[in-house]
PDB file of N, CA and C in Angstrom:
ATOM      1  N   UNK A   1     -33.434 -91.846 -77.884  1.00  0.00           N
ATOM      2  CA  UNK A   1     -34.502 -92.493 -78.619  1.00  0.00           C
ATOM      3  C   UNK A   1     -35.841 -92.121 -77.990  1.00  0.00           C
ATOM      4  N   UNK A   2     -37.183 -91.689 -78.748  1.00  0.00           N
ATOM      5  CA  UNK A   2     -38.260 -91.552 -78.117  1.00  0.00           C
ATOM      6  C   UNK A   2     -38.540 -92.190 -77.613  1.00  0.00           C
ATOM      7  N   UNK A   3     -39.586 -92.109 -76.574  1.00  0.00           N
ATOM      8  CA  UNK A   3     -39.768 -93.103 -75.789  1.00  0.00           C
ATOM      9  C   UNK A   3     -41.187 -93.909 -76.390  1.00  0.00           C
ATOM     10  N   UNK A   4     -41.545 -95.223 -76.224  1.00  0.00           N
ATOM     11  CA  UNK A   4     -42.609 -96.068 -76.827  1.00  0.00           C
ATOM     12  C   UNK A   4     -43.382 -96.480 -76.010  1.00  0.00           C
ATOM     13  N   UNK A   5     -44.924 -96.315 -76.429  1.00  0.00           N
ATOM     14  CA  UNK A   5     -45.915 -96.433 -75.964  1.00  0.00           C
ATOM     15  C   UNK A   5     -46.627 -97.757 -76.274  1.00  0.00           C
ATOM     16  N   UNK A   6     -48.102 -98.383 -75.455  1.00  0.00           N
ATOM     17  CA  UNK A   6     -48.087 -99.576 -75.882  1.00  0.00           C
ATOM     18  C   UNK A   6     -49.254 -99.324 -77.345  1.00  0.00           C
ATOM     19  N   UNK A   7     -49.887 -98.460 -77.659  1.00  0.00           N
ATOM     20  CA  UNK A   7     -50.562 -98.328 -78.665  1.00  0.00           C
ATOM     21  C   UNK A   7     -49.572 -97.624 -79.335  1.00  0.00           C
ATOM     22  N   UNK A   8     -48.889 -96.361 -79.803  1.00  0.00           N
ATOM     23  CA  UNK A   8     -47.885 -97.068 -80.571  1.00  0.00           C
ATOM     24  C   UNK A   8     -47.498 -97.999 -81.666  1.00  0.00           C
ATOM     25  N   UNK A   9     -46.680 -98.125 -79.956  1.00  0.00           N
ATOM     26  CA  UNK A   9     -46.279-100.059 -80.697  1.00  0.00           C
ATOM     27  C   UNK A   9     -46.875-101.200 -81.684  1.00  0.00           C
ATOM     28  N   UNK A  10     -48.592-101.141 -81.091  1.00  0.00           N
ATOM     29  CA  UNK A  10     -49.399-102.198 -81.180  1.00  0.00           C
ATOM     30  C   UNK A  10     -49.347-101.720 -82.953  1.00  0.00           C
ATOM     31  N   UNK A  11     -49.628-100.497 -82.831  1.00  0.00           N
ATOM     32  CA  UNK A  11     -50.055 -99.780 -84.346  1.00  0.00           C
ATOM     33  C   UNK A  11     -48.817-100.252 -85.476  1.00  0.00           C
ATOM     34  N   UNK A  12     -47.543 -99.683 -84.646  1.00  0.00           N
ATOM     35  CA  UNK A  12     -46.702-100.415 -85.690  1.00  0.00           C
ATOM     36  C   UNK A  12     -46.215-101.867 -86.355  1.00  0.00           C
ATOM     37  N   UNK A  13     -46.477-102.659 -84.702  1.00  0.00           N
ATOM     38  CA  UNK A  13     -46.741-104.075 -85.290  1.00  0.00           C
ATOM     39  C   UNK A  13     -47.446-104.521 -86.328  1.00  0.00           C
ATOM     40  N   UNK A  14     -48.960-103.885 -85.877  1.00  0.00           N
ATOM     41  CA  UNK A  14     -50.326-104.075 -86.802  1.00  0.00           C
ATOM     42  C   UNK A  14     -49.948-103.628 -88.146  1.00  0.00           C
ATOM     43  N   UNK A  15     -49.567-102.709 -88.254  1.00  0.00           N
ATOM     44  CA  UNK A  15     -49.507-102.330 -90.171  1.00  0.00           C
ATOM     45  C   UNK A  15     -48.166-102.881 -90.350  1.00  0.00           C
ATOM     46  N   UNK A  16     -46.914-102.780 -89.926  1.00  0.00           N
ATOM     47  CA  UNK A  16     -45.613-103.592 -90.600  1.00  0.00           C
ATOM     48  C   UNK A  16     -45.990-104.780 -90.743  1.00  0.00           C
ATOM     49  N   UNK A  17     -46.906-105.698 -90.041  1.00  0.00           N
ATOM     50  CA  UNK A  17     -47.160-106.924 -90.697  1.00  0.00           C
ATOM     51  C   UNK A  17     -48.363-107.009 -91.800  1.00  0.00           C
ATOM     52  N   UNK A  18     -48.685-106.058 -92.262  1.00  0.00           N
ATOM     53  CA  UNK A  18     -50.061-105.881 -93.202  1.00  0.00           C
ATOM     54  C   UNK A  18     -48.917-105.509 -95.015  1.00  0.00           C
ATOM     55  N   UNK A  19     -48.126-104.691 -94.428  1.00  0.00           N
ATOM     56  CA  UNK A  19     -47.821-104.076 -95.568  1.00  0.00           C
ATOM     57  C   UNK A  19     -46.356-104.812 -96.300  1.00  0.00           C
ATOM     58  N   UNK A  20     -46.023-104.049 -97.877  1.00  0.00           N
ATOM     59  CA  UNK A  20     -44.787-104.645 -98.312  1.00  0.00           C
ATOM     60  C   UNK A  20     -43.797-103.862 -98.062  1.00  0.00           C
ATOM     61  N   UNK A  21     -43.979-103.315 -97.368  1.00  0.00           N
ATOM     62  CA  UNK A  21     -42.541-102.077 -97.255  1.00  0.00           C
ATOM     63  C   UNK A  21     -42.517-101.534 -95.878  1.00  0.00           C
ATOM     64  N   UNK A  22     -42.116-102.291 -94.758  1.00  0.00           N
ATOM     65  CA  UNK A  22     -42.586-102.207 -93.655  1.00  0.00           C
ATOM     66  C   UNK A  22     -41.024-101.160 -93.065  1.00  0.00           C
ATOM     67  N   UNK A  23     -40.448-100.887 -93.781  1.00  0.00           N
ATOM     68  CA  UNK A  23     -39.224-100.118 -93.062  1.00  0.00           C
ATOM     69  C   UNK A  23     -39.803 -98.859 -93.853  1.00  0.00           C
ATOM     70  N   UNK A  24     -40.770 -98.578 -94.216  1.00  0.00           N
ATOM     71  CA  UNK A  24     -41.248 -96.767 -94.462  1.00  0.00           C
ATOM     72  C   UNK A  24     -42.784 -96.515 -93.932  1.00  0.00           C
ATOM     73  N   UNK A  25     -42.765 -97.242 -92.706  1.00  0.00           N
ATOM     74  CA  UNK A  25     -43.847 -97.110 -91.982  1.00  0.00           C
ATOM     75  C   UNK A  25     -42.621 -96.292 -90.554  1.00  0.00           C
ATOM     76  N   UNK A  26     -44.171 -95.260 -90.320  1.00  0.00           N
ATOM     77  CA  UNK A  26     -43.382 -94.204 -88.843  1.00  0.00           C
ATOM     78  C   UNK A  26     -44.501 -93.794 -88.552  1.00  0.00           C
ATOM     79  N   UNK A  27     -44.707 -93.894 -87.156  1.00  0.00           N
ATOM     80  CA  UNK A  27     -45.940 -93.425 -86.381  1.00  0.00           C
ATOM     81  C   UNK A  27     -45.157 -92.452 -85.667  1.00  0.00           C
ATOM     82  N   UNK A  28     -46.075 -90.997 -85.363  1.00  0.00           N
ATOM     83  CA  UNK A  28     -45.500 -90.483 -84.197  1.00  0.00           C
ATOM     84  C   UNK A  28     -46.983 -90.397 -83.526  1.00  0.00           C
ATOM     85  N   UNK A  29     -47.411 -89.930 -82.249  1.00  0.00           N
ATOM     86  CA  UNK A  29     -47.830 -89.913 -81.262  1.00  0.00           C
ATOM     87  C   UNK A  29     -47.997 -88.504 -80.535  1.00  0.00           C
ATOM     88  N   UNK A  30     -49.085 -88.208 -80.652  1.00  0.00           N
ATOM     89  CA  UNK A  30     -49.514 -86.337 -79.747  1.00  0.00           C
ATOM     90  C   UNK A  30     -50.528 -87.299 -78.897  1.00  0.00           C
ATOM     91  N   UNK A  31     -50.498 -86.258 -77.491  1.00  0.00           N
ATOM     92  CA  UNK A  31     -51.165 -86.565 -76.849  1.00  0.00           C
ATOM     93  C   UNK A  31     -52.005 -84.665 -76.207  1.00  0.00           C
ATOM     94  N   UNK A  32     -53.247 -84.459 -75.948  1.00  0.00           N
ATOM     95  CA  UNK A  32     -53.920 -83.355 -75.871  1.00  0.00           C
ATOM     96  C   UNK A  32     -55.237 -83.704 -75.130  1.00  0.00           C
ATOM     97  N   UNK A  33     -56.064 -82.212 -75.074  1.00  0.00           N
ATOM     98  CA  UNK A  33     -57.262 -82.511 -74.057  1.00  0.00           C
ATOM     99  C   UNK A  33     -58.292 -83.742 -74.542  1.00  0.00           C
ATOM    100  N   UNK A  34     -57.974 -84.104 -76.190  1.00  0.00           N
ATOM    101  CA  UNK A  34     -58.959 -84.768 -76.996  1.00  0.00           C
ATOM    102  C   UNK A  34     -58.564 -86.276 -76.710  1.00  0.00           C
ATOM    103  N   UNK A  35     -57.145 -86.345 -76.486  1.00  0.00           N
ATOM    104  CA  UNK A  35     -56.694 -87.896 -76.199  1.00  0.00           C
ATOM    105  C   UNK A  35     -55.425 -88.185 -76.741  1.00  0.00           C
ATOM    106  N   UNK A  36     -55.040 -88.778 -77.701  1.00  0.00           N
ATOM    107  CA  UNK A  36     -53.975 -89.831 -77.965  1.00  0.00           C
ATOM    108  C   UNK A  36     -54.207 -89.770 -79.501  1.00  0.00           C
ATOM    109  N   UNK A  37     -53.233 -89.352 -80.208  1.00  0.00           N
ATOM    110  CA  UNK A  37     -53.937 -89.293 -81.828  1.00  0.00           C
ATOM    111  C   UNK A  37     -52.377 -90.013 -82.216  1.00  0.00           C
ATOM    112  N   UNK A  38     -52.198 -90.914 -83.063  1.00  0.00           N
ATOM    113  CA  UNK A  38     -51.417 -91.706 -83.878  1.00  0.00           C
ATOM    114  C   UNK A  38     -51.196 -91.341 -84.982  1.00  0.00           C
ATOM    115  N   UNK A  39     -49.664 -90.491 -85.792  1.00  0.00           N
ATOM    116  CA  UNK A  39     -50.109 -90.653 -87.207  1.00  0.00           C
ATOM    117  C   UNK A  39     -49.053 -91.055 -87.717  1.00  0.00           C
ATOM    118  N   UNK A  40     -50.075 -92.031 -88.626  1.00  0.00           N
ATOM    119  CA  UNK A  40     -49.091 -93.003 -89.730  1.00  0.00           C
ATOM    120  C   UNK A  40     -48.830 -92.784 -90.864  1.00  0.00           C
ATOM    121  N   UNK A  41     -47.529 -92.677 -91.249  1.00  0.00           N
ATOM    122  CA  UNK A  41     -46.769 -92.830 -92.527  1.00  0.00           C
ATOM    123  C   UNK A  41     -46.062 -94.002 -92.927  1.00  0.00           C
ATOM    124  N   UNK A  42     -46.669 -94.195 -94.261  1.00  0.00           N
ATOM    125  CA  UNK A  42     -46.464 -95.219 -95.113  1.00  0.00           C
ATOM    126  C   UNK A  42     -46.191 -94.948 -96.744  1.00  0.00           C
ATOM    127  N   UNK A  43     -45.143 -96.101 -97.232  1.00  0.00           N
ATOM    128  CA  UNK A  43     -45.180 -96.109 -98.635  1.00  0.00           C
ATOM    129  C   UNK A  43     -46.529 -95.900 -99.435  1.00  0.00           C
ATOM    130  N   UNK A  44     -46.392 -95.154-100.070  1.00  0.00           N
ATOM    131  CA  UNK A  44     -47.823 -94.831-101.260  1.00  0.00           C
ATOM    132  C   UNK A  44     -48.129 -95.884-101.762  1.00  0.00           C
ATOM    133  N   UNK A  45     -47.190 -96.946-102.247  1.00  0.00           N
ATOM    134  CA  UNK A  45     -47.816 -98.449-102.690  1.00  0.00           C
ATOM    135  C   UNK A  45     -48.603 -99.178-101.309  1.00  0.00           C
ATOM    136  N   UNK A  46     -48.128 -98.906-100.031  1.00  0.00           N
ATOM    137  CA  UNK A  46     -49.033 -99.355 -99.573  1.00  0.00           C
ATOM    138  C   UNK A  46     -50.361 -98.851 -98.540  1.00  0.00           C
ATOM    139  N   UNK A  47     -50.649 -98.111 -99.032  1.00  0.00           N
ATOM    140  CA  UNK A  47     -51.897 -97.390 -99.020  1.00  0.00           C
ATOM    141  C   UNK A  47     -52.946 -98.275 -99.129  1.00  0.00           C
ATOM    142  N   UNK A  48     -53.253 -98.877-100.382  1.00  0.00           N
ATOM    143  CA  UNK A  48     -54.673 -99.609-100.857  1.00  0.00           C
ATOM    144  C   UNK A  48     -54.137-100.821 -99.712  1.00  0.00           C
ATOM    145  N   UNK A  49     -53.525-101.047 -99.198  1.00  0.00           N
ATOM    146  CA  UNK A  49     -53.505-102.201 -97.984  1.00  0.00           C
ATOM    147  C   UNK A  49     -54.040-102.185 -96.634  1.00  0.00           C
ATOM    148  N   UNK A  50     -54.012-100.295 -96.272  1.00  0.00           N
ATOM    149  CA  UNK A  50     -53.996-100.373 -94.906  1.00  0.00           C
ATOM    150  C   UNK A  50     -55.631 -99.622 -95.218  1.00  0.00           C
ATOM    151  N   UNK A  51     -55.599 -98.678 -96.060  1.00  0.00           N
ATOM    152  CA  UNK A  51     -57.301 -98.465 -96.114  1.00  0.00           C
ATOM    153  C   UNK A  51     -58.189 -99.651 -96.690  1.00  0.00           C
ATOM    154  N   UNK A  52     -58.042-100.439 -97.198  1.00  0.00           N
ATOM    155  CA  UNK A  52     -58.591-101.580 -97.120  1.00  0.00           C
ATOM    156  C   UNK A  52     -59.771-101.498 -98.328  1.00  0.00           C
ATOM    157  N   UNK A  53     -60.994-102.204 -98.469  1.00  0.00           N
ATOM    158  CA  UNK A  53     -61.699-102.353 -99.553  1.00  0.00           C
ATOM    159  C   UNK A  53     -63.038-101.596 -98.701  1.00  0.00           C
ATOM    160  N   UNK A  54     -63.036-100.229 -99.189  1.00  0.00           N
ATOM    161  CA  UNK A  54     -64.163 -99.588 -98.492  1.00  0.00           C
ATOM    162  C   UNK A  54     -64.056 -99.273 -97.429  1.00  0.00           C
ATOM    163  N   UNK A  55     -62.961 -99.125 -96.866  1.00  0.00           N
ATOM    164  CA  UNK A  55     -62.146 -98.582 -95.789  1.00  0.00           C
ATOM    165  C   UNK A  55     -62.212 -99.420 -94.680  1.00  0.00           C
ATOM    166  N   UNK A  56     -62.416-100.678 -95.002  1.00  0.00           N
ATOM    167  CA  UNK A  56     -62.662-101.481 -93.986  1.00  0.00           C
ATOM    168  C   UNK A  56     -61.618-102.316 -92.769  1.00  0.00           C
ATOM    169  N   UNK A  57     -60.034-102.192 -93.746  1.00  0.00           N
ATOM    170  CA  UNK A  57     -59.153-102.439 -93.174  1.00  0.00           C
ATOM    171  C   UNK A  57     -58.828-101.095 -92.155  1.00  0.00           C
ATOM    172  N   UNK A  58     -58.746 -99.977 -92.306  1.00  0.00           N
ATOM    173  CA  UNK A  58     -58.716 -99.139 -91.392  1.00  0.00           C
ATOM    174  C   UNK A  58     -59.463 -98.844 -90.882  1.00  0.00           C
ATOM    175  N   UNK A  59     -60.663 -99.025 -90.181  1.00  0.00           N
ATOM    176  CA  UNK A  59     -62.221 -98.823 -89.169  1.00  0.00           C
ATOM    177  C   UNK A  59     -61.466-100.192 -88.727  1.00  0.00           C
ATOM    178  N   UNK A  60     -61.017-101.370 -88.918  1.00  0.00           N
ATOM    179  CA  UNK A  60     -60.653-102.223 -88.060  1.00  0.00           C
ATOM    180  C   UNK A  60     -59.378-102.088 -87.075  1.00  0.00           C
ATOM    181  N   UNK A  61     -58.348-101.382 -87.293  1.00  0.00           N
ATOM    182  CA  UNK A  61     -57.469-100.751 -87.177  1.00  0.00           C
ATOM    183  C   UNK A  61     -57.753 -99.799 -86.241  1.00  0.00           C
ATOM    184  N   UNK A  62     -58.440 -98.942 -86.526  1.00  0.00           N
ATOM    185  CA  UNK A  62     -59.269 -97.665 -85.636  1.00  0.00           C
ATOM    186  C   UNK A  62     -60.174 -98.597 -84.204  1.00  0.00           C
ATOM    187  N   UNK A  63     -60.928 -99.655 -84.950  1.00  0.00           N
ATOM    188  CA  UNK A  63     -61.105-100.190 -83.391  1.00  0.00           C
ATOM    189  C   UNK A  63     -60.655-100.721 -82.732  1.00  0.00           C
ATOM    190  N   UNK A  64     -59.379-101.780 -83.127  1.00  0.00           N
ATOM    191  CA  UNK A  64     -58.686-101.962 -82.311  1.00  0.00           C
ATOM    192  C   UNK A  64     -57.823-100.909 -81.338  1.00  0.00           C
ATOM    193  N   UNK A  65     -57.569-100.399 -81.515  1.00  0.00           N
ATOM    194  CA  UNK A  65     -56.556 -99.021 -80.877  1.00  0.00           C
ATOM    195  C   UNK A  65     -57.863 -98.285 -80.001  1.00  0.00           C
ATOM    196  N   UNK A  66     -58.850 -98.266 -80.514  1.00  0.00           N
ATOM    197  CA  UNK A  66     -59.996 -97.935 -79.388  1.00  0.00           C
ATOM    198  C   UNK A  66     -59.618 -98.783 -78.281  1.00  0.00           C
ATOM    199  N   UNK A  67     -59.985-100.098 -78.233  1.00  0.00           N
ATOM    200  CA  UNK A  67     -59.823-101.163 -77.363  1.00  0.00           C
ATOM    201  C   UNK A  67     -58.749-101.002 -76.720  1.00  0.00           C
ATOM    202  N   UNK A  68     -57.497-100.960 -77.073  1.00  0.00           N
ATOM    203  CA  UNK A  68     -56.119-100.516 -76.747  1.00  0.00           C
ATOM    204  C   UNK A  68     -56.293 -99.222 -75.920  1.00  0.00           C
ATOM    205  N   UNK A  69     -56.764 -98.375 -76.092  1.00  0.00           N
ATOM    206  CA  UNK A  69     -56.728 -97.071 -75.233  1.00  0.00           C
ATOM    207  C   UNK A  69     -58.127 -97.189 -74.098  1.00  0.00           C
ATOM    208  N   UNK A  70     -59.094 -97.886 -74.127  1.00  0.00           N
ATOM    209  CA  UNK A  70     -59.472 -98.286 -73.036  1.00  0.00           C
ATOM    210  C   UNK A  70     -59.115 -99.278 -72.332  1.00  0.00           C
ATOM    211  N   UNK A  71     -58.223-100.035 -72.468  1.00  0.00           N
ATOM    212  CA  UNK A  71     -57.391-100.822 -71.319  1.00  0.00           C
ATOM    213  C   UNK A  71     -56.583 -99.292 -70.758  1.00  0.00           C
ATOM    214  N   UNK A  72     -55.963 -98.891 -71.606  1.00  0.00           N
ATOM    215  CA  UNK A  72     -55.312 -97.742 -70.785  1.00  0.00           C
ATOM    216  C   UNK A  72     -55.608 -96.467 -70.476  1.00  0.00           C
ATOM    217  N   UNK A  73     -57.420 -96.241 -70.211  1.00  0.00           N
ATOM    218  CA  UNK A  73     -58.396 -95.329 -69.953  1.00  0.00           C
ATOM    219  C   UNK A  73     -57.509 -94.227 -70.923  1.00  0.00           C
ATOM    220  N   UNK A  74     -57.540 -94.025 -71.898  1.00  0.00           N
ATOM    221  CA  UNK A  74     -57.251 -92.903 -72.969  1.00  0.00           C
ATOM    222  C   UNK A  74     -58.055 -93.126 -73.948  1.00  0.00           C
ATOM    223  N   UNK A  75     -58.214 -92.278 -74.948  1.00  0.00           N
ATOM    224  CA  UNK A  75     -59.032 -91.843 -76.457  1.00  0.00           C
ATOM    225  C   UNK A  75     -57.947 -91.702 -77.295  1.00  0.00           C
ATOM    226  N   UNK A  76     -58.065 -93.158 -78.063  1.00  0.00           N
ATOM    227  CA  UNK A  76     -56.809 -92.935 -79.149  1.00  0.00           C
ATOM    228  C   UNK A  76     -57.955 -92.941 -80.531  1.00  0.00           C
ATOM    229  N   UNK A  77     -57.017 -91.999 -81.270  1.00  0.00           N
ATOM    230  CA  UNK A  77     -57.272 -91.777 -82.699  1.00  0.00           C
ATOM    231  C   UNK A  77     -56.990 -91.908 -83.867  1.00  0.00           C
ATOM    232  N   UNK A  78     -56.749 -92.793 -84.826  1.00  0.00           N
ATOM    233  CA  UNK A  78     -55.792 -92.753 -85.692  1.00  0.00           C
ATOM    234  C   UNK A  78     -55.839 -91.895 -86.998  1.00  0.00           C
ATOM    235  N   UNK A  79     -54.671 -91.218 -87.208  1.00  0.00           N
ATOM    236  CA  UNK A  79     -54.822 -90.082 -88.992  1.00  0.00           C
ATOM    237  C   UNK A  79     -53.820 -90.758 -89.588  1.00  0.00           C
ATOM    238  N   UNK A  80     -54.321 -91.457 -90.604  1.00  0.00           N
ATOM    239  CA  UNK A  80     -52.988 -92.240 -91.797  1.00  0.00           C
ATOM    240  C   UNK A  80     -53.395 -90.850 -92.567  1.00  0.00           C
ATOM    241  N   UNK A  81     -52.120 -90.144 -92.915  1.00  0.00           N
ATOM    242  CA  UNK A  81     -51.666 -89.266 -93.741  1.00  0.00           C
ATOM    243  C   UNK A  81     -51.356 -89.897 -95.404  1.00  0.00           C
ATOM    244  N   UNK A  82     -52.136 -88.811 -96.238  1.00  0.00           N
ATOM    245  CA  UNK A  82     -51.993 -89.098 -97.309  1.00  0.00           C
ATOM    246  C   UNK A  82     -50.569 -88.894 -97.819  1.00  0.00           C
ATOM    247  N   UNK A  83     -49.554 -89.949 -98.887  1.00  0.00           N
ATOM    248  CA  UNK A  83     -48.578 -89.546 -98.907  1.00  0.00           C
ATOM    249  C   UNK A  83     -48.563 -88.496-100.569  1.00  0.00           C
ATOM    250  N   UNK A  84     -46.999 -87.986-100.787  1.00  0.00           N
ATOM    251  CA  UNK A  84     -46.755 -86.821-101.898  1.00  0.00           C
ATOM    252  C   UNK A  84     -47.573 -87.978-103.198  1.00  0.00           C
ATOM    253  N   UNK A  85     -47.924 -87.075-103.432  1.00  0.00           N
ATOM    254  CA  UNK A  85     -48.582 -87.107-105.031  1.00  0.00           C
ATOM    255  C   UNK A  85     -49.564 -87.624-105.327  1.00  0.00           C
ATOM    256  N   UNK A  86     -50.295 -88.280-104.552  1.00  0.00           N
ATOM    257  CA  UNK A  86     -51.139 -88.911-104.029  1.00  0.00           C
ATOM    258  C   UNK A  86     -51.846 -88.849-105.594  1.00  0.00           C
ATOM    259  N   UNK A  87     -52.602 -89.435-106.098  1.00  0.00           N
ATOM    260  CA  UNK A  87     -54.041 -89.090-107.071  1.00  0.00           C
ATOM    261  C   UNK A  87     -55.329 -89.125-106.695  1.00  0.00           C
ATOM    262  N   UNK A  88     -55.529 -89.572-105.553  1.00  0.00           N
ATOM    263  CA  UNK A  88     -56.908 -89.227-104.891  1.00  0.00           C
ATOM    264  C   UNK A  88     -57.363 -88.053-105.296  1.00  0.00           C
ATOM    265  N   UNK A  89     -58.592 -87.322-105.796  1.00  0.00           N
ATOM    266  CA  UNK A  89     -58.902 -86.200-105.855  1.00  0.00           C
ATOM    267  C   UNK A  89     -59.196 -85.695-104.503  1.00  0.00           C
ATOM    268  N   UNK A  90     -59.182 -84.399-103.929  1.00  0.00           N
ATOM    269  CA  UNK A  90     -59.136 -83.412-103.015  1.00  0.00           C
ATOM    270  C   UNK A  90     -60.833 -83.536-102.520  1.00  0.00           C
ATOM    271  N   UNK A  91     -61.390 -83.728-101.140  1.00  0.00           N
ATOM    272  CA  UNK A  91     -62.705 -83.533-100.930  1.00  0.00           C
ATOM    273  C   UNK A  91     -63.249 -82.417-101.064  1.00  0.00           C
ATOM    274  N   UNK A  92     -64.320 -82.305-101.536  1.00  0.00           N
ATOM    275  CA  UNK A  92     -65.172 -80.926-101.715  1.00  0.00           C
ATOM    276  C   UNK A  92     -65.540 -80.792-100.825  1.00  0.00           C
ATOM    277  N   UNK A  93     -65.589 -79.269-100.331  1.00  0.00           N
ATOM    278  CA  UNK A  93     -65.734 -78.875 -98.814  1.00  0.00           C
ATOM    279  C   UNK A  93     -67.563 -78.102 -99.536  1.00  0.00           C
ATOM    280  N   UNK A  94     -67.795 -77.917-100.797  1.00  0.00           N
ATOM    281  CA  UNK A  94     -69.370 -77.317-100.323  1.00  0.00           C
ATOM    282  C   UNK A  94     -70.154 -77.819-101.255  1.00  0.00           C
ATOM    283  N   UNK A  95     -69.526 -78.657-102.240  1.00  0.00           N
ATOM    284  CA  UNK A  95     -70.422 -79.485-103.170  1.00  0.00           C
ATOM    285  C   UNK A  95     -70.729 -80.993-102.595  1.00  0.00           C
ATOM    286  N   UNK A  96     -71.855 -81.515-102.684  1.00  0.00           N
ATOM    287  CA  UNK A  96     -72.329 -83.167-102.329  1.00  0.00           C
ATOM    288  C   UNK A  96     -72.043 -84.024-103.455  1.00  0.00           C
ATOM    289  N   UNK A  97     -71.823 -84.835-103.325  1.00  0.00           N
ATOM    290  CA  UNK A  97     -71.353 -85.866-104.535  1.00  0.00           C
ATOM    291  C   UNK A  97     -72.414 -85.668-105.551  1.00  0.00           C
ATOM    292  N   UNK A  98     -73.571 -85.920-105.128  1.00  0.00           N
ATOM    293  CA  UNK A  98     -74.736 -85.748-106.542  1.00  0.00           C
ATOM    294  C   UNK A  98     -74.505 -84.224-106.713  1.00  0.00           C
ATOM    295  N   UNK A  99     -74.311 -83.319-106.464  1.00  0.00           N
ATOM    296  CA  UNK A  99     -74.041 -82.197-107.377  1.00  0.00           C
ATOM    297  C   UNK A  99     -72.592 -82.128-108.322  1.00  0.00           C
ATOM    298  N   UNK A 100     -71.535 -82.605-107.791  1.00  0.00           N
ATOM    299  CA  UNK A 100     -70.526 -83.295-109.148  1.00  0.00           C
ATOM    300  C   UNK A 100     -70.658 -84.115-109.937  1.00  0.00           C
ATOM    301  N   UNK A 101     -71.666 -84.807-109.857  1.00  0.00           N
ATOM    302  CA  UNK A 101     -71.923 -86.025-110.824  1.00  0.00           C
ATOM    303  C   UNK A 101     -72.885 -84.869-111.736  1.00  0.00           C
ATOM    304  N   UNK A 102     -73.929 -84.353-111.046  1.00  0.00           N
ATOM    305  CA  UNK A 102     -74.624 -83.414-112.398  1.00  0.00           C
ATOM    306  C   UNK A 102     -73.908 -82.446-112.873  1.00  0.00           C
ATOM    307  N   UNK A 103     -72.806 -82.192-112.325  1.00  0.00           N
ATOM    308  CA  UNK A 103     -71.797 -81.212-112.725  1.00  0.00           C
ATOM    309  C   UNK A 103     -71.255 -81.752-114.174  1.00  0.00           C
ATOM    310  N   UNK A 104     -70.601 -82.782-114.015  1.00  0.00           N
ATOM    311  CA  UNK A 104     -69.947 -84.210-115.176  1.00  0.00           C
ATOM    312  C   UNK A 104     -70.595 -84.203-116.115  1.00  0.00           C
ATOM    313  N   UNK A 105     -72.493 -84.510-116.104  1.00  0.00           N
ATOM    314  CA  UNK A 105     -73.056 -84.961-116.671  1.00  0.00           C
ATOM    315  C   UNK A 105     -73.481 -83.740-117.885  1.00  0.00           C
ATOM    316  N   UNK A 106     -72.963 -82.696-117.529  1.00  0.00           N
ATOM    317  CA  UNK A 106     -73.434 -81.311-118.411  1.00  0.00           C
ATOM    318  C   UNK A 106     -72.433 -81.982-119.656  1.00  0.00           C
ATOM    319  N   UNK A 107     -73.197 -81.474-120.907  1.00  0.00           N
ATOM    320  CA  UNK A 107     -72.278 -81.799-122.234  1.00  0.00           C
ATOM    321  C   UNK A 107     -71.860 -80.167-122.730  1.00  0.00           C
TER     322      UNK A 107
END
């Protein structure tokens, strides 16, 4: 069995008690020159739970695990992975939002 860490842990506590489907939540754990990066997988239904309303449930999430990795002098990071099929549209890597909106707005 891998071995468990206390951020981790904390992470999986924290979202299995947030979400409805807490047996398709799986964190794994890299550690590198940058720090401690966490990534979480979760049911696609519960997505709008853990990113929260304006992403606010996850920046809370993200600071806690800050806090968590300075008790244990490390730089933790968290990446919740988008799951298959997602409908989010894809970020534009060279257009700004007001240039897709005047993009839209062409008839």
């Amino acid at each position: 069995m891998a071995e468990k860490y206390g951020d981790q842990e904390f992470l999986e506590f924290t979202v299995k008690s947030l979400v409805d489907n807490p047996s398709d939540v799986k964190v794994s754990r890299a550690v590198d020159e940058m720090g401690v990066l966490l990534t979480l997988k979760l049911n696609p239904a519960d997505m709008g739970k853990i990113i929260g309303r304006s992403g606010n449930t996850a920046k809370a999430i993200r600071t806690l695990l800050r806090v968590v990795g300075m008790k244990n002098h490390a730089r933790v990071n968290l990446k919740i992975e988008e799951p298959e099929g997602s409908t989010r549209p894809p970020r534009s890597g060279g257009a700004s939002g007001m240039d897709q909106v005047m993009e839209d707005l062409k008839l």
